[in-house]
C-alpha atoms as a PDB file:
ATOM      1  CA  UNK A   1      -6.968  12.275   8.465  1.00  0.00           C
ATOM      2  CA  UNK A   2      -9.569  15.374   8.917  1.00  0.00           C
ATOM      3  CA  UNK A   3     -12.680  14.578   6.461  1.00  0.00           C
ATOM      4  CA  UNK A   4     -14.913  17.373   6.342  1.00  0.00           C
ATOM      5  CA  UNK A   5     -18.220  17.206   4.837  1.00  0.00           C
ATOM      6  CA  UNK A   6     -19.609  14.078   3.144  1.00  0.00           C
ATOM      7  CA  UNK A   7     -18.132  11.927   1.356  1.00  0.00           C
ATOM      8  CA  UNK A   8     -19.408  11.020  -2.422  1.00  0.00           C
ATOM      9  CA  UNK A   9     -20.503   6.781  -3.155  1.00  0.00           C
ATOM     10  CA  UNK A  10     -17.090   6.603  -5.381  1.00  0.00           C
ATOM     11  CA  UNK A  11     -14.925   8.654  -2.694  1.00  0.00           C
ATOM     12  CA  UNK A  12     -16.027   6.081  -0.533  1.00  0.00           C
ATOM     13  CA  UNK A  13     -15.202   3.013  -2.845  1.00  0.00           C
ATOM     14  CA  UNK A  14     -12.006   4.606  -3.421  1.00  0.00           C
ATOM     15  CA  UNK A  15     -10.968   4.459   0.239  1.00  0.00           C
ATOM     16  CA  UNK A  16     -12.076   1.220   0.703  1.00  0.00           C
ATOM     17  CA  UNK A  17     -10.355  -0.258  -2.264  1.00  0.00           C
ATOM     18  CA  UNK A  18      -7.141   1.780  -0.652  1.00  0.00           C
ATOM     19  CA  UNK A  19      -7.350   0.163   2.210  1.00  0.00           C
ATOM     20  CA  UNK A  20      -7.620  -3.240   1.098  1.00  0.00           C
ATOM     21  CA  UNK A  21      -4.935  -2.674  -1.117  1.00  0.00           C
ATOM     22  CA  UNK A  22      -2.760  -1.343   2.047  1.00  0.00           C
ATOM     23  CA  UNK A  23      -3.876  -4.447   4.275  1.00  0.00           C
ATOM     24  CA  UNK A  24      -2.999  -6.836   1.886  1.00  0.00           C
ATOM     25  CA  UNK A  25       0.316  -5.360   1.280  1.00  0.00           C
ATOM     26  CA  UNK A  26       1.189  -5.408   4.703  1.00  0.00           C
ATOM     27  CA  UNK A  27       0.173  -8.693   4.942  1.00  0.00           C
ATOM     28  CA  UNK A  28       2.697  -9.503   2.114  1.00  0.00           C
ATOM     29  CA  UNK A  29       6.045  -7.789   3.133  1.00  0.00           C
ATOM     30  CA  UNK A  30       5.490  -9.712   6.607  1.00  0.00           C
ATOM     31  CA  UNK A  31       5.020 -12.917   4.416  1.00  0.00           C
ATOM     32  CA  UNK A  32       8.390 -11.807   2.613  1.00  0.00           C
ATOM     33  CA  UNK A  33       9.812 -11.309   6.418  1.00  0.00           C
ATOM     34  CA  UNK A  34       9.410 -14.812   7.313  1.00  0.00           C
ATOM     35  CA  UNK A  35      10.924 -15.691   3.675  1.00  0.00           C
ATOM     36  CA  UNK A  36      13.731 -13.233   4.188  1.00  0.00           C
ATOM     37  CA  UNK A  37      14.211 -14.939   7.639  1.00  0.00           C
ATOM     38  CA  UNK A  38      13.800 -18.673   7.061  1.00  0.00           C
ATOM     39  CA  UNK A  39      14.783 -18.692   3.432  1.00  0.00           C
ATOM     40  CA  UNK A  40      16.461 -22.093   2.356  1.00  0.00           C
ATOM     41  CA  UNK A  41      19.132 -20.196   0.198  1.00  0.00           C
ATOM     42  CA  UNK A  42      20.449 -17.098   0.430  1.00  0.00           C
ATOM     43  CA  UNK A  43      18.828 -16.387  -3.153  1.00  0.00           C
ATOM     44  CA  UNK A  44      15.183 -16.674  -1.901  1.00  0.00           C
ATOM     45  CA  UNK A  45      16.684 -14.119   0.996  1.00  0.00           C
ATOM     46  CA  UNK A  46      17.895 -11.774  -1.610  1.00  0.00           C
ATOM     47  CA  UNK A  47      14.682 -11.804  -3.610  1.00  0.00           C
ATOM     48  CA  UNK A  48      12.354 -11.545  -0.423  1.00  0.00           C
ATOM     49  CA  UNK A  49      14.114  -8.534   0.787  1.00  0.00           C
ATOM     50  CA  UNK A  50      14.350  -6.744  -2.530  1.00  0.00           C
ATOM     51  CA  UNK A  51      10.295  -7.419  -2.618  1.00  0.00           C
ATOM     52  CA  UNK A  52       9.996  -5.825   0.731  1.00  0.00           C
ATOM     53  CA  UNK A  53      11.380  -2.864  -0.665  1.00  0.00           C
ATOM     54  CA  UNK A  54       9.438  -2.681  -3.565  1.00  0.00           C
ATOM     55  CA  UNK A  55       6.331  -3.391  -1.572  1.00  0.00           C
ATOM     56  CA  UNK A  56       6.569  -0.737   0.843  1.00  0.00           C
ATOM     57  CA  UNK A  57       7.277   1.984  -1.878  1.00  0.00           C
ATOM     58  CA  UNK A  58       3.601   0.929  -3.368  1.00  0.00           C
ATOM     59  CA  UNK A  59       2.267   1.201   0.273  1.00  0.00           C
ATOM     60  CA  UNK A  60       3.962   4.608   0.159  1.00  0.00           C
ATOM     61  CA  UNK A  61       1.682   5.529  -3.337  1.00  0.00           C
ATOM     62  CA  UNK A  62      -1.147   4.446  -1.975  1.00  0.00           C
ATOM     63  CA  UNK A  63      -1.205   5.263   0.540  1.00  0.00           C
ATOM     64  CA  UNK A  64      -0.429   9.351  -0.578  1.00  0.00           C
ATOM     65  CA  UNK A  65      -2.947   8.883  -2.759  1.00  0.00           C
ATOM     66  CA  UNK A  66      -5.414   7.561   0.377  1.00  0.00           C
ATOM     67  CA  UNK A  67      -4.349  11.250   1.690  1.00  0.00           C
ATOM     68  CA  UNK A  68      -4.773  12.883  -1.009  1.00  0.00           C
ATOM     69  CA  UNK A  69      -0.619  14.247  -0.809  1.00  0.00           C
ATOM     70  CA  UNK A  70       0.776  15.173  -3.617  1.00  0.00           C
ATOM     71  CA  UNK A  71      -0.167  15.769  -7.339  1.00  0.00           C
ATOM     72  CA  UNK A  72      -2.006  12.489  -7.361  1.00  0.00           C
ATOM     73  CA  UNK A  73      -4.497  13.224  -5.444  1.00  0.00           C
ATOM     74  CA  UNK A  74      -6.747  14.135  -8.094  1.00  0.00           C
ATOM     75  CA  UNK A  75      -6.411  10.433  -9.714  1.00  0.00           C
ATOM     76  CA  UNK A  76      -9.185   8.893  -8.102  1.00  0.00           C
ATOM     77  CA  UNK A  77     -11.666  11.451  -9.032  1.00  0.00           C
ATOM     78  CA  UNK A  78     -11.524  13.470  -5.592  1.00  0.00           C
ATOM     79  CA  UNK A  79     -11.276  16.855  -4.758  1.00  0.00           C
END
């Protein structure tokens, strides 16, 4: 990613709260990875798996919005 310019105090807040928000979801679908893999049932499989997938479509949002891709790039406040 190309910034030009400065970047604005709440710009700046914005990307850090992204990226947070991207690390700790990372760390999260590989926590549901180890559940998916070790799971005692084949329930707890089922369910970690399906949260992987709904875990990596956030990290998708965010991070498009991180990019600012898309029609939600204005959401934060940015230009």
């Amino acid at each position: 990613m190309v910034v030009t310019g400065e970047l604005t105090a709440l710009e700046m807040a914005y990307r850090t709260v992204f990226v947070g928000t991207l690390v700790f979801l990372v760390l999260m679908v590989f926590l549901c990875l180890i559940r998916a893999v070790k799971g005692p049932s084949v329930g707890d499989r089922i369910v970690a798996v399906n949260m992987m997938g709904t875990m990596i479509m956030v990290i998708i949002a965010v991070l498009a919005l991180l990019l600012k891709e898309g029609s939600g790039g204005t959401a934060c406040g940015c230009q």
